[in-house]
C-alpha atoms as a PDB file:
ATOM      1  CA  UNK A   1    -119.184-105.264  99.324  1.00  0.00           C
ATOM      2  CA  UNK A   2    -116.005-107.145  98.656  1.00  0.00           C
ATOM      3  CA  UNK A   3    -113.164-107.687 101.292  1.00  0.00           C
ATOM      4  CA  UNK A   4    -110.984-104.852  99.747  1.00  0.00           C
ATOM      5  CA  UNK A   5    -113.353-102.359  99.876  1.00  0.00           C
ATOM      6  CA  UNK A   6    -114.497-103.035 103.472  1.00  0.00           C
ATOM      7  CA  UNK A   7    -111.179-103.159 104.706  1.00  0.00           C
ATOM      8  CA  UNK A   8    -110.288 -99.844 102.895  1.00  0.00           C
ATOM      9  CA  UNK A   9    -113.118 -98.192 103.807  1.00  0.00           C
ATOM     10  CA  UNK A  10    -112.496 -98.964 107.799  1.00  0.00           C
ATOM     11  CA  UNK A  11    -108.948 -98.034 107.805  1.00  0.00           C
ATOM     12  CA  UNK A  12    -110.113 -95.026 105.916  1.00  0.00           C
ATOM     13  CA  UNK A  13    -112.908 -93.561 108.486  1.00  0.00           C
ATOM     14  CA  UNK A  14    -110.928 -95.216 111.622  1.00  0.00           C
ATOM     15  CA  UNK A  15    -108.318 -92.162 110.566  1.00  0.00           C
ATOM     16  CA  UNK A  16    -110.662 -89.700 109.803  1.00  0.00           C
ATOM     17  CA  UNK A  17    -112.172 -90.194 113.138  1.00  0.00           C
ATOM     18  CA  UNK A  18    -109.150 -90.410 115.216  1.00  0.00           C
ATOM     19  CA  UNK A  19    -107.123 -87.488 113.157  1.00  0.00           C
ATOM     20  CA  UNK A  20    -110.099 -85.194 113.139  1.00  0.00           C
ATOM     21  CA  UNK A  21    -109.402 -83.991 116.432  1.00  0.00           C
ATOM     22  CA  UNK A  22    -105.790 -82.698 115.004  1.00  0.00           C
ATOM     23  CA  UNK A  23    -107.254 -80.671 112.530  1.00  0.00           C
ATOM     24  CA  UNK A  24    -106.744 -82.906 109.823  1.00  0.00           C
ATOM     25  CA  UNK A  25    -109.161 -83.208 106.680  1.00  0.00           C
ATOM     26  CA  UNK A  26    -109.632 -85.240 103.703  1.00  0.00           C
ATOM     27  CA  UNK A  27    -108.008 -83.460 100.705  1.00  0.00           C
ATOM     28  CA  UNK A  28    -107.685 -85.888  98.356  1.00  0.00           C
ATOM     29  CA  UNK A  29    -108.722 -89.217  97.877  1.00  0.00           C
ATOM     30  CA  UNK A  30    -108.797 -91.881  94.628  1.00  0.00           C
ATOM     31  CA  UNK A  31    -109.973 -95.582  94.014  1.00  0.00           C
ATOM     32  CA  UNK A  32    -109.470 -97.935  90.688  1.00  0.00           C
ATOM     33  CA  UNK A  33    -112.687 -99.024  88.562  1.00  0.00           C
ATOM     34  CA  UNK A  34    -111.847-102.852  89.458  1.00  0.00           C
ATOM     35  CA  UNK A  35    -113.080-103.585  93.024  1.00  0.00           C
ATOM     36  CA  UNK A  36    -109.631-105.077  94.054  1.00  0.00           C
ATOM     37  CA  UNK A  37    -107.811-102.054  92.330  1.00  0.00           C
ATOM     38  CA  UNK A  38    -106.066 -99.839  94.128  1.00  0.00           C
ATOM     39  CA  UNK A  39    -106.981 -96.772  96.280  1.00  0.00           C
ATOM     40  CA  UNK A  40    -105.606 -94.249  98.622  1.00  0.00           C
ATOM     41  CA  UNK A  41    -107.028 -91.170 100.839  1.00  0.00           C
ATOM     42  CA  UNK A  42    -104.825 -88.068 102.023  1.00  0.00           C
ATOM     43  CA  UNK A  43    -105.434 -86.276 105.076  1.00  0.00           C
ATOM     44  CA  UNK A  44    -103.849 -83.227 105.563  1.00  0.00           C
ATOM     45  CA  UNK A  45    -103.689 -80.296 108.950  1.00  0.00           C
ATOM     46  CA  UNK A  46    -101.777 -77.088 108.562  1.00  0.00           C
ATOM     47  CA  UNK A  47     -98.101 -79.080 108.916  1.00  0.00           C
ATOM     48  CA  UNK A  48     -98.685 -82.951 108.327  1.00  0.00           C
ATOM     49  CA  UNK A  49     -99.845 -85.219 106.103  1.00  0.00           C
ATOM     50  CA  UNK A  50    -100.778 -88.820 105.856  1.00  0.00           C
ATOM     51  CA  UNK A  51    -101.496 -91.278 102.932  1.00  0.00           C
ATOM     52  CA  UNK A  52    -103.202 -94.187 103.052  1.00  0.00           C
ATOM     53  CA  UNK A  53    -102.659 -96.885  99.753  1.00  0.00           C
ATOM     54  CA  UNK A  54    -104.411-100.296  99.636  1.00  0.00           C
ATOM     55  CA  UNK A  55    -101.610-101.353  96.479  1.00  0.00           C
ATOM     56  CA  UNK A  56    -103.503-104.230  94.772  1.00  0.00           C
ATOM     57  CA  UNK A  57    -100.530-105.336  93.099  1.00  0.00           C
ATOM     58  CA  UNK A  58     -98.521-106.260  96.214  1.00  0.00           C
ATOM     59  CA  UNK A  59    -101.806-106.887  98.642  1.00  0.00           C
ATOM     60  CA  UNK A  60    -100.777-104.044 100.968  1.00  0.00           C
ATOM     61  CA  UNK A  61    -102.199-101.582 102.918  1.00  0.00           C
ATOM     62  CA  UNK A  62     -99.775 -98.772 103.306  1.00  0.00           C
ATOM     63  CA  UNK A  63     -99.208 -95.756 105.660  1.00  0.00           C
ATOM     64  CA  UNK A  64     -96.897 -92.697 105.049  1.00  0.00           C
ATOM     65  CA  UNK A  65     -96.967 -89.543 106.747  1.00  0.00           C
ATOM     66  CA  UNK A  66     -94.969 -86.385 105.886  1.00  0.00           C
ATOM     67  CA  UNK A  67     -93.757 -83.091 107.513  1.00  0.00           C
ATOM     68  CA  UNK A  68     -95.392 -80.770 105.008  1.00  0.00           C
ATOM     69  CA  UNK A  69     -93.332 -77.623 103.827  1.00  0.00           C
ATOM     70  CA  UNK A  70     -95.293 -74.244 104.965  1.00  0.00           C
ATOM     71  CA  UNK A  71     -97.809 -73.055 102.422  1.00  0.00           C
ATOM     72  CA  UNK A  72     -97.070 -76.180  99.983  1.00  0.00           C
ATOM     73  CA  UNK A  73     -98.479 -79.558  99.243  1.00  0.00           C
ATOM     74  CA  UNK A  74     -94.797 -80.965  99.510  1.00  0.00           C
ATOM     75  CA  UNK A  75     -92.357 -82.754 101.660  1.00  0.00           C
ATOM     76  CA  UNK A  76     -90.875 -85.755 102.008  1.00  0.00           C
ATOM     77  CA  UNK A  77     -93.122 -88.868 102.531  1.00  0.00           C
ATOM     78  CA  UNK A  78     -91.786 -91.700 104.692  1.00  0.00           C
ATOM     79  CA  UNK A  79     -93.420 -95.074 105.364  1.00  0.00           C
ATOM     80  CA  UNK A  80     -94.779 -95.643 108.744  1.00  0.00           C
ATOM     81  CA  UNK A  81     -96.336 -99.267 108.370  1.00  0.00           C
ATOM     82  CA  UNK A  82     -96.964-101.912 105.726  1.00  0.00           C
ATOM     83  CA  UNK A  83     -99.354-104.448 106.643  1.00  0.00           C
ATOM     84  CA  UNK A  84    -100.173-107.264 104.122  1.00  0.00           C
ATOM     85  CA  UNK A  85    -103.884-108.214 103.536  1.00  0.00           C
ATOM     86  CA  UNK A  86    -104.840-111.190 101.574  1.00  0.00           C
ATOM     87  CA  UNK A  87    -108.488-110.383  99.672  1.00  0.00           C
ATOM     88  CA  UNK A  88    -109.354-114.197  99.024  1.00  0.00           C
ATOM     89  CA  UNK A  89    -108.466-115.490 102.891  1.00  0.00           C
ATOM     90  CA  UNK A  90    -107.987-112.839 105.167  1.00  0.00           C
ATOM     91  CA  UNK A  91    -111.153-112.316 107.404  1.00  0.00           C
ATOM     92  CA  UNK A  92    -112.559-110.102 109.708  1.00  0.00           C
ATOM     93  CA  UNK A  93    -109.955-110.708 112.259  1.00  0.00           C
ATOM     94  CA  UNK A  94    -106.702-109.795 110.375  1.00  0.00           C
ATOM     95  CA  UNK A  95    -109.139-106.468 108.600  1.00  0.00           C
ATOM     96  CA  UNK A  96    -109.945-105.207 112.401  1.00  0.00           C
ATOM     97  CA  UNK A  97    -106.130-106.673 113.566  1.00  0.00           C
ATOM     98  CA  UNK A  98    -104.665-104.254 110.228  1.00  0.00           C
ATOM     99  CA  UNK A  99    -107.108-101.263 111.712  1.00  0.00           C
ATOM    100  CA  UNK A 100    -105.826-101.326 115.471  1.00  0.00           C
ATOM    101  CA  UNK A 101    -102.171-101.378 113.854  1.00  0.00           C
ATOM    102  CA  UNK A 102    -102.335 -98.840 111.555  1.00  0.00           C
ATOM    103  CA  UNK A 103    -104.004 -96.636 113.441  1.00  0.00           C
ATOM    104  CA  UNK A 104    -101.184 -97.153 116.641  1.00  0.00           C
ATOM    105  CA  UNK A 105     -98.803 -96.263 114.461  1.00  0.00           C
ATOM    106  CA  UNK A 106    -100.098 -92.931 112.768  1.00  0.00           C
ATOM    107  CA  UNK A 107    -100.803 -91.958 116.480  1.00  0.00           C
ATOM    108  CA  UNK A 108     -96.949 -92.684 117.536  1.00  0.00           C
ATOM    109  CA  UNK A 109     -95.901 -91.008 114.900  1.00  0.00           C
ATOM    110  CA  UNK A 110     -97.509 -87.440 114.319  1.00  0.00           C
ATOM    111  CA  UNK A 111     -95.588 -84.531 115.747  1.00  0.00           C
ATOM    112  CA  UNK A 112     -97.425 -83.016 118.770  1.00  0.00           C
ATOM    113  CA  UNK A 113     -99.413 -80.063 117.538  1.00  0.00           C
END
């Protein structure tokens, strides 16, 4: 498995497991052919949302959340976090560093049920 893809995939199921909890759920969720192309995952309860994007282009994991509109798939998104991740040098360290980050800040910033 390349770096991308491990990374990805541990951001991804560190916020399934620690937004589960709050009701949230996986409703949509997309990765590029390439294995560096880009990717995200939604999770969505009955008033948030959050997006996670690895952006290939930039080398960039980002995290938006948004106060969803009753009954609709909209909102506004605002961005929460940007942490940069380099595929050819970043290790193990800066992957598990990016995970305790990311996953701080969705915490902080979700709306108390």
């Amino acid at each position: 498995m390349d770096n991308v893809t491990a990374t990805y995939q541990r951001l991804a199921e560190a916020l399934r497991s620690s937004l589960a909890g709050r009701g949230f759920e996986t409703v949509e969720e997309h990765h590029h052919t390439q294995p560096a192309g880009s990717r995200y995952v939604v999770l969505m309860n009955s008033n948030q949302a959050i997006c996670l994007t690895w952006d290939a282009a930039d080398e960039v994991f980002r995290l938006e959340c948004c106060q969803r509109i009753e009954s609709t798939h909209g909102g506004v998104w605002e961005m929460v976090c940007q942490e940069h991740f380099h595929p050819s040098t970043d290790g193990p360290e800066r992957a598990q560093a990016i995970v305790e980050t990311i996953t701080a800040r969705v915490t902080q910033k979700l709306v108390p049920d």
